[in-house]
C-alpha atoms as a PDB file:
ATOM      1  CA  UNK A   1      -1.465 -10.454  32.857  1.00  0.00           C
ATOM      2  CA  UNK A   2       1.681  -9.336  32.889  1.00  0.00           C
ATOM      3  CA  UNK A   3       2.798  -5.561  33.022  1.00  0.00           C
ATOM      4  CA  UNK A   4       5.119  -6.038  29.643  1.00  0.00           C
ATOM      5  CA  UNK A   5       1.277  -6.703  27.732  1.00  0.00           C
ATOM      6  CA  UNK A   6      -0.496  -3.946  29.714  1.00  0.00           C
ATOM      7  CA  UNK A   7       2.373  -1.671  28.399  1.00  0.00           C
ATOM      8  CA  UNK A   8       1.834  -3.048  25.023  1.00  0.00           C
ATOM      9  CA  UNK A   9      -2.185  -2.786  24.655  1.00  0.00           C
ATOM     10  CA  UNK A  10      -1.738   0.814  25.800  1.00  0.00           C
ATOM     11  CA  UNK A  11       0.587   1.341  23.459  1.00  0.00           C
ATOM     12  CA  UNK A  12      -1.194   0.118  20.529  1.00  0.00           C
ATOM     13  CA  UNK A  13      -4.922   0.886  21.746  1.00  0.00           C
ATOM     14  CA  UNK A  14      -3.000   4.848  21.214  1.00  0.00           C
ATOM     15  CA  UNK A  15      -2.900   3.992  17.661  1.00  0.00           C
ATOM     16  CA  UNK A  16      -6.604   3.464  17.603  1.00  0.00           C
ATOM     17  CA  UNK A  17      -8.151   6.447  15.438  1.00  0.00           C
ATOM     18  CA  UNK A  18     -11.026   4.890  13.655  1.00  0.00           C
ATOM     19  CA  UNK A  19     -13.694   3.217  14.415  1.00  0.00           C
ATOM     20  CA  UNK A  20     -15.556   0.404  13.381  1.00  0.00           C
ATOM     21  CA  UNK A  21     -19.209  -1.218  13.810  1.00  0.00           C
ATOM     22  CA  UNK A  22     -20.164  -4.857  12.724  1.00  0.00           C
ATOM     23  CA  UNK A  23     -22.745  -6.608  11.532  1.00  0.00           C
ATOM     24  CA  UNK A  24     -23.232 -10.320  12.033  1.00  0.00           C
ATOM     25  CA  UNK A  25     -25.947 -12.235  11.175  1.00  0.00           C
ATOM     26  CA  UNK A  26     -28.300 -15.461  11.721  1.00  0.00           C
ATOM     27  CA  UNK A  27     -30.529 -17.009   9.519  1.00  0.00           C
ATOM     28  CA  UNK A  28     -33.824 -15.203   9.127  1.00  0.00           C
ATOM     29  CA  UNK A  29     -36.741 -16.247  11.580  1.00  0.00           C
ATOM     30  CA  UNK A  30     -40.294 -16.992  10.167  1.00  0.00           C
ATOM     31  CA  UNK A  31     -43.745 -16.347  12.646  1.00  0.00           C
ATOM     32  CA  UNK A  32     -45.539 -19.426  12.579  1.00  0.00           C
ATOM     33  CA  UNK A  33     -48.896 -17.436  12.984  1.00  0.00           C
ATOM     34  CA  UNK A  34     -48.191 -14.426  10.556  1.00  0.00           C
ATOM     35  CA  UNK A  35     -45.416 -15.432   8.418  1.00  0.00           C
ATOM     36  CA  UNK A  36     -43.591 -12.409   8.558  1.00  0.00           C
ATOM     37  CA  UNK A  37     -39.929 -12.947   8.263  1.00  0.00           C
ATOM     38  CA  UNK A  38     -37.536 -10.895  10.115  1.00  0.00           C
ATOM     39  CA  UNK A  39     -34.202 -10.400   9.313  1.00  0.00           C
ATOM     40  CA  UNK A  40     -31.316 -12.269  11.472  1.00  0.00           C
ATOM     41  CA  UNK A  41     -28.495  -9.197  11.532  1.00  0.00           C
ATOM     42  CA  UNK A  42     -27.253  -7.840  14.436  1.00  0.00           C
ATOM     43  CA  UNK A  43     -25.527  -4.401  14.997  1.00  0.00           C
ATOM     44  CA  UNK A  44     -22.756  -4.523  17.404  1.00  0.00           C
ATOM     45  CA  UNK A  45     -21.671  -0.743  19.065  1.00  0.00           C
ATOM     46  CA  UNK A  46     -18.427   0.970  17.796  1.00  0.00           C
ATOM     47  CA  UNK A  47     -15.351  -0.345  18.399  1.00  0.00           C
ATOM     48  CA  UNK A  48     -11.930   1.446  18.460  1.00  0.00           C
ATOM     49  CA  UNK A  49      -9.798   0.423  15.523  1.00  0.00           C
ATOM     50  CA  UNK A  50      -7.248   0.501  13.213  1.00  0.00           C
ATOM     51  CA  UNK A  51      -6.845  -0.499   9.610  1.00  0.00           C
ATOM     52  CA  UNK A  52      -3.658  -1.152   7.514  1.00  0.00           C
ATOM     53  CA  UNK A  53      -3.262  -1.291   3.992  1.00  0.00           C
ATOM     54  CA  UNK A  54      -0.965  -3.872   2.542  1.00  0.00           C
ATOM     55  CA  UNK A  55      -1.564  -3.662  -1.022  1.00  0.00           C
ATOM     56  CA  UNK A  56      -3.914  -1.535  -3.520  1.00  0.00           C
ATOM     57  CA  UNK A  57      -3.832  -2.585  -7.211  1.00  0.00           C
ATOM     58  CA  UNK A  58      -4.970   0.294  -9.661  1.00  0.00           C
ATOM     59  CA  UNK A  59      -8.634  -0.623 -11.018  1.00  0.00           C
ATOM     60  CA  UNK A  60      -9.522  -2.662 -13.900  1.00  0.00           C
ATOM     61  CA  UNK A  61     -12.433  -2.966 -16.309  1.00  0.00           C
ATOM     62  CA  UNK A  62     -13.501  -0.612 -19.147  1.00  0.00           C
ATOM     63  CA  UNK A  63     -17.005   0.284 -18.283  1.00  0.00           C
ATOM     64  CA  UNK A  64     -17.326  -1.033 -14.360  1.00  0.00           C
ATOM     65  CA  UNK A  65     -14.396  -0.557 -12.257  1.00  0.00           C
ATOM     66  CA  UNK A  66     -13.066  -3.463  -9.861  1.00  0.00           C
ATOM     67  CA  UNK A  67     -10.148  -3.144  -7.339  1.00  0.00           C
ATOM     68  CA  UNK A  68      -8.402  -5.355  -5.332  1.00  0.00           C
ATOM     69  CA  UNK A  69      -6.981  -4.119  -1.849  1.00  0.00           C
ATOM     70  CA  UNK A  70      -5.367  -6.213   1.402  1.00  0.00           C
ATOM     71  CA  UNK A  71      -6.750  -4.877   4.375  1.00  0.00           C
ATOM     72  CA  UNK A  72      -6.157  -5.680   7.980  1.00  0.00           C
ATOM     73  CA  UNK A  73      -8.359  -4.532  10.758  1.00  0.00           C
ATOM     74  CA  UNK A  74      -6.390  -4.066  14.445  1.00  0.00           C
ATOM     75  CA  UNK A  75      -9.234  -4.595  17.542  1.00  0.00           C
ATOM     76  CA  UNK A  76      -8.679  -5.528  20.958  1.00  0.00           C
ATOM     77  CA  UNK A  77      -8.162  -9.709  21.742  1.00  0.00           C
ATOM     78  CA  UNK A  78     -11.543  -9.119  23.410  1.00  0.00           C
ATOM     79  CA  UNK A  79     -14.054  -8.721  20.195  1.00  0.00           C
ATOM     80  CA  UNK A  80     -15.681 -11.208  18.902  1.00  0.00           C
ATOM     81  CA  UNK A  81     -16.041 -10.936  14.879  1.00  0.00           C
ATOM     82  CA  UNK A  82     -17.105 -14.114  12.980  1.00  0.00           C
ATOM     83  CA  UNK A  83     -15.676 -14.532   9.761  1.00  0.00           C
ATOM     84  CA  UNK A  84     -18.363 -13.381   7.350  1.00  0.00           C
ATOM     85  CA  UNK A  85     -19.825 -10.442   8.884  1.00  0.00           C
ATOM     86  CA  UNK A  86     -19.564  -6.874   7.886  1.00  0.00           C
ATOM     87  CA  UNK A  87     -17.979  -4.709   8.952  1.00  0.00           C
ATOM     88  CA  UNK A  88     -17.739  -0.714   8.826  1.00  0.00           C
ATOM     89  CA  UNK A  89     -14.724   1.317   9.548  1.00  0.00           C
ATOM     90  CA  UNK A  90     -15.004   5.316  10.024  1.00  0.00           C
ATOM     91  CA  UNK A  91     -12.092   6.461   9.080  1.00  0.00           C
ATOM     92  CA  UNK A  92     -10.931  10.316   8.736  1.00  0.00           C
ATOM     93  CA  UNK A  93     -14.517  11.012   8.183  1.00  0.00           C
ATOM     94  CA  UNK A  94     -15.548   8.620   5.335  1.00  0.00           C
ATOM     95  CA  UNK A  95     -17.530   5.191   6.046  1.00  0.00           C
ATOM     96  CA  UNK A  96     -15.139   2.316   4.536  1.00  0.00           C
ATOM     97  CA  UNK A  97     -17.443  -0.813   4.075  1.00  0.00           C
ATOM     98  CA  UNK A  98     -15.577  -4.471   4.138  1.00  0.00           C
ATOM     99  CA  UNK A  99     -16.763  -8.183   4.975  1.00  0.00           C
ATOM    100  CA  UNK A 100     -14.471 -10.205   7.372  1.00  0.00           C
ATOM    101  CA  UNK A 101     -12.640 -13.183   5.093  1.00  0.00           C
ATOM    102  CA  UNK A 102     -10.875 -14.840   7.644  1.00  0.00           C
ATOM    103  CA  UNK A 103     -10.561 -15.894  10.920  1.00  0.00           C
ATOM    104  CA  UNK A 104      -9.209 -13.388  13.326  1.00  0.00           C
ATOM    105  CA  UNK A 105      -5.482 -13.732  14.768  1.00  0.00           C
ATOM    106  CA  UNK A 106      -5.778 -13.571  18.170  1.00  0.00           C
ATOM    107  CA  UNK A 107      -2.860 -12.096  20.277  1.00  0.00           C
ATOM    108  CA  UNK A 108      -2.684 -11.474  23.817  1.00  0.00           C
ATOM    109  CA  UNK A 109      -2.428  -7.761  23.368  1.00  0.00           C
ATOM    110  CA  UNK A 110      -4.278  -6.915  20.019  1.00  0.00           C
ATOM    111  CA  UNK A 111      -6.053  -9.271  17.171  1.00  0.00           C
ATOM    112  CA  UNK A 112      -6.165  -8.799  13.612  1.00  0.00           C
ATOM    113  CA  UNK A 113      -8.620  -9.148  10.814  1.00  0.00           C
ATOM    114  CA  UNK A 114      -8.171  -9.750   7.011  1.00  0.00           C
ATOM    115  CA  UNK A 115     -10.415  -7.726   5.328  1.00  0.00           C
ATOM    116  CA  UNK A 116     -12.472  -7.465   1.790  1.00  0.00           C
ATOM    117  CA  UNK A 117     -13.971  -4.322   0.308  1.00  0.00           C
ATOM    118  CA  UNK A 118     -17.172  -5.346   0.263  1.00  0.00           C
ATOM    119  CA  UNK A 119     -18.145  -2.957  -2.619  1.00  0.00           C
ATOM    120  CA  UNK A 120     -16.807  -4.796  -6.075  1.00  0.00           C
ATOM    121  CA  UNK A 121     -17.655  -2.044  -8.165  1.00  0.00           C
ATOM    122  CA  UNK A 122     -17.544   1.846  -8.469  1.00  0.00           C
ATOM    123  CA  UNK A 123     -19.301   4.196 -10.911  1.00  0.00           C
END
């Protein structure tokens, strides 16, 4: 690799204040002999991050609130996020929840994500 990158990860891996944990997940697995079904989801360890906000739009709906908000999630070329899993970002102390909705942009000295709040509504 060459030492212009290295400089570069550093760099941005400084910028790194949150973190994030995600969730992917397989389809459910059935016990031939009991029948007990467990649950395909996986919980990956926390992950330096970063998020950026692109756009916010003020919320809409009389009695339940929607919003609509362009997230992108900055990770090291290294992680491996699917598009469709979860994913949680701890952020200046609160737990922001969003599902991945694309496929990652992979660079040679960061990647980014396109996020989705995963919450539609808020009461």
């Amino acid at each position: 690799m060459l030492p212009k990158i290295q400089m570069v990860k550093k760099a941005l891996f400084k910028l790194h204040t949150s973190t994030c944990v995600v969730y992917t997940y397989e389809d459910d697995a059935v016990d031939e002999v009991t029948g007990i079904v467990t649950e395909g989801k996986k919980i990956s360890t926390e992950y330096p991050c970063r998020i950026s906000y692109k756009t916010s739009t003020p919320s809409s709906g009389d009695k339940i609130a929607t919003t609509t908000q362009t997230v992108t999630l900055f990770l090291a070329p290294d992680i491996i996020i699917p598009p469709g899993s979860d994913v949680d970002v701890i952020q200046n102390g609160r737990t922001l929840q969003y599902k991945a909705s694309g496929v990652p942009m992979v660079f040679q000295s960061h990647q980014e994500i396109p996020l989705e709040e995963r919450v539609k509504y808020h009461g």
